[in-house]
Protein backbone atom coordinates (compact mmCIF):
# COMPACT_ATOMS: atom_id res chain seq x y z
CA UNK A 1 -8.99 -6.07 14.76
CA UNK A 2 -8.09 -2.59 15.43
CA UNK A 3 -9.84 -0.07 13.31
CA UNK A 4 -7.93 3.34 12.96
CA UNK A 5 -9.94 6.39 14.14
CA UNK A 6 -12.83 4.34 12.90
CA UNK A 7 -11.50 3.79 9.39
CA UNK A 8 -13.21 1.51 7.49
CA UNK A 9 -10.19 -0.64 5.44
CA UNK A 10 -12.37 -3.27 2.94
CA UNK A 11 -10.00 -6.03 1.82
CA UNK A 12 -10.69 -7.81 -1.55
CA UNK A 13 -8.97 -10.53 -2.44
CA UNK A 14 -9.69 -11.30 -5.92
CA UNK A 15 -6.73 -13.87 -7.05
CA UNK A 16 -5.32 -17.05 -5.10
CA UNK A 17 -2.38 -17.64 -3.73
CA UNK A 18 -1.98 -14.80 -1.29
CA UNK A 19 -2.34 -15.05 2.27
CA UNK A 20 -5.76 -15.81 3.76
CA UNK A 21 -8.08 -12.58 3.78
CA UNK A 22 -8.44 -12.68 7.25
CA UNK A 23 -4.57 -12.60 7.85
CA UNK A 24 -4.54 -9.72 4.99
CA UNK A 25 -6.84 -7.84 6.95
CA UNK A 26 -4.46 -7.70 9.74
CA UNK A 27 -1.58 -6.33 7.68
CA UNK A 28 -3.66 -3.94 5.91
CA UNK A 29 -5.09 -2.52 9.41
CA UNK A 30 -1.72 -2.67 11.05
CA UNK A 31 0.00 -0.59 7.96
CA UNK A 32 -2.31 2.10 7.63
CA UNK A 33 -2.93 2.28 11.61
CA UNK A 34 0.98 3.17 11.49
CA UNK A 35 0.82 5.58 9.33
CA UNK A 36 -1.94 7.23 10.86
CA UNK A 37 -0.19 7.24 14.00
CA UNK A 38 2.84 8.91 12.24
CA UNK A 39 1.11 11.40 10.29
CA UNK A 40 -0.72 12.16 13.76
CA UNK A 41 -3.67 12.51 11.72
CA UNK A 42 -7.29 11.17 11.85
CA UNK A 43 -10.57 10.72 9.46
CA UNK A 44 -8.38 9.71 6.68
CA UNK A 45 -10.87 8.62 5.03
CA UNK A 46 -12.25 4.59 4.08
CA UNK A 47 -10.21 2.68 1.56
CA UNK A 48 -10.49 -0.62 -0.41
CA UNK A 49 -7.60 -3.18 -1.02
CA UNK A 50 -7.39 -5.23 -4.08
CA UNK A 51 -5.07 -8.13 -3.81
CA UNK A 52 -5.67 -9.60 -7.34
CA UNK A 53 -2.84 -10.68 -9.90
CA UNK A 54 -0.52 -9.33 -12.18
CA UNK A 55 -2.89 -9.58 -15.22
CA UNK A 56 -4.98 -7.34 -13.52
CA UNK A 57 -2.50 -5.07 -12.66
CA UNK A 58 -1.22 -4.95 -16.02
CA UNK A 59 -5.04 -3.81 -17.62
CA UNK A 60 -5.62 -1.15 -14.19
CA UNK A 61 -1.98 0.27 -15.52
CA UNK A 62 -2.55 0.69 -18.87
CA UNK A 63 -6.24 1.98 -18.59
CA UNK A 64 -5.08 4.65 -15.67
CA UNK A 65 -1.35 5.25 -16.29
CA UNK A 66 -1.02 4.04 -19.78
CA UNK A 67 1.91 2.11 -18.74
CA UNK A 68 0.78 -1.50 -20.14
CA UNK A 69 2.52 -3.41 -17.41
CA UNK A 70 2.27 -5.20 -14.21
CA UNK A 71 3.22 -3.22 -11.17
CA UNK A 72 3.81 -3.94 -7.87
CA UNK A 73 0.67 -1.72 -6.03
CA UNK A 74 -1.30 1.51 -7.77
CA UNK A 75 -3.48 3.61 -5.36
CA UNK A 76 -6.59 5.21 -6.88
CA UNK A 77 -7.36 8.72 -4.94
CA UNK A 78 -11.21 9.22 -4.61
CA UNK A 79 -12.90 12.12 -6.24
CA UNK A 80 -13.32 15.01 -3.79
CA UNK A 81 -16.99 14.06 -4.09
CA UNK A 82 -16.86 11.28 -2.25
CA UNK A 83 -16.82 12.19 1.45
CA UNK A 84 -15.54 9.37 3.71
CA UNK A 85 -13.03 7.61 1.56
CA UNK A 86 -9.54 8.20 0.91
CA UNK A 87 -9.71 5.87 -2.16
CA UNK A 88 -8.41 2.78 -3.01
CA UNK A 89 -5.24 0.55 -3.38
CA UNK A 90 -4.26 -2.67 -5.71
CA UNK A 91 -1.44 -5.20 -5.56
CA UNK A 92 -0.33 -7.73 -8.16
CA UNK A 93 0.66 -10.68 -6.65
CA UNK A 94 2.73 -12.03 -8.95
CA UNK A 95 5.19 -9.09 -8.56
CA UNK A 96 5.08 -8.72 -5.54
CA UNK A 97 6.12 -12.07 -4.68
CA UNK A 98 8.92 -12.26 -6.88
CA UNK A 99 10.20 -8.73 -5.19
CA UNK A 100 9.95 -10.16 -1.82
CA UNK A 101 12.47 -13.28 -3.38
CA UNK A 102 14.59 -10.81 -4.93
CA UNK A 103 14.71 -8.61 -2.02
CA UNK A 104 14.94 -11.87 -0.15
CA UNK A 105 12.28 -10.25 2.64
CA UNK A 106 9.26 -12.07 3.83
CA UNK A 107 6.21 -11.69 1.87
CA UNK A 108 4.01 -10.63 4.43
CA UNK A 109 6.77 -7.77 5.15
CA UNK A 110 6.82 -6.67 1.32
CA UNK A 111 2.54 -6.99 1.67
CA UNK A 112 3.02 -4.11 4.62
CA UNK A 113 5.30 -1.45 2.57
CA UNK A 114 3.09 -1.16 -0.33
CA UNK A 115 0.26 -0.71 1.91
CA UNK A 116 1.96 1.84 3.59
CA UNK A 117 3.21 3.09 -0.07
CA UNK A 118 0.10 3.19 -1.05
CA UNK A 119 -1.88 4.89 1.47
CA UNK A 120 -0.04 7.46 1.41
CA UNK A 121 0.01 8.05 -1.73
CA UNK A 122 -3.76 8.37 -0.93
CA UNK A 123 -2.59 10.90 1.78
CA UNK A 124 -1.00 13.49 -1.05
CA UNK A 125 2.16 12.06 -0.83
CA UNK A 126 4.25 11.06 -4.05
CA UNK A 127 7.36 10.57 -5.22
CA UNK A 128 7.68 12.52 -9.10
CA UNK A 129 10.61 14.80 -7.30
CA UNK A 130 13.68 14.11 -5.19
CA UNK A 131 12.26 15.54 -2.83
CA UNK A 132 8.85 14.46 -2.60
CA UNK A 133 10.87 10.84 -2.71
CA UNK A 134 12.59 11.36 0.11
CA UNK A 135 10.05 12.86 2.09
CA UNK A 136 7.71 9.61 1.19
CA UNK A 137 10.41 7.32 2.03
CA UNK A 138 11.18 8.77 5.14
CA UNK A 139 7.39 8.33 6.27
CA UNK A 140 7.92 5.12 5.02
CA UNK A 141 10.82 4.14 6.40
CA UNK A 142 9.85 5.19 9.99
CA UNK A 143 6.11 3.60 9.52
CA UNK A 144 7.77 0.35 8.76
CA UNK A 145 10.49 1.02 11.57
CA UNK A 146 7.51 1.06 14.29
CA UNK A 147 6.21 -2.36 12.85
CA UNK A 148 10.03 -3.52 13.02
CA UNK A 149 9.97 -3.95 9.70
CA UNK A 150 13.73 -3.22 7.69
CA UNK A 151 14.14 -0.56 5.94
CA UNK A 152 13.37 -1.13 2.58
CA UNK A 153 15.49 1.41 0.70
CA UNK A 154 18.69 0.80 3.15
CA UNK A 155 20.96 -0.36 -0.22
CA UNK A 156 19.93 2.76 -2.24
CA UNK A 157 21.35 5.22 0.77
């Protein structure tokens, strides 16, 4: 398994019903290898994945965004302290398999974007402004182009 720049991507997979951990390891290293390559960066520091459930989600987004919900993916930037690591990134499972069947997109697909959606939020990115939106889409959008991956925001434009 490929291993950006020497990047160190630990996948947890704390809920059933996703995909194997060894076939979530390969999306998560293929998404933020992307990016990487996009950004034309390098040392972007370690990160841990989360796959765990909605429940979960629901108590990590009220306790850090006091929004007492279940979300689709929440990225956790590490403290400036910690050297080495970029941070970390959770998805709820139950959401984000019922976007995929909305979106009617494969799972594994929807698995890739919020990896990529997350990690770079980890990167600095965000998306409060227009602007910062479209500039984090765009990354996104052309990251997920390269794993010929459709565009996920194609019916908003």
């Amino acid at each position: 398994m490929e291993k950006p720049d020497g990047l160190d991507i630990a996948v947890l997979v704390e809920s059933e019903n996703w995909p194997e951990s060894g076939r979530l390891e390969t999306l998560c290293h293929r998404a933020i290898s992307s990016v990487i390559r996009r950004l034309g960066r390098s040392g972007c520091g370690d990160v841990c994945i989360l796959f765990t459930d909605d429940d979960a989600m629901k108590a990590l987004n009220a306790q850090f965004r006091d929004k007492p919900t279940p979300t689709n993916v929440l990225s956790f930037p590490a403290h400036a302290r910690d050297e080495g690591r970029a941070g970390d990134i959770a998805l709820g499972r139950e959401t984000v398999f019922r976007e995929a069947a909305e979106k009617a997109i494969e799972v594994e697909d929807h698995i890739v974007h919020l990896v990529i959606h997350g990690f770079l939020h980890l990167q600095g990115y965000d998306h409060q402004t227009d602007m910062e939106a479209e500039e984090m889409e765009s990354v996104e959008r052309g990251t997920l182009q390269d794993l010929g991956i459709a565009d996920p925001y194609e019916d908003r434009r």
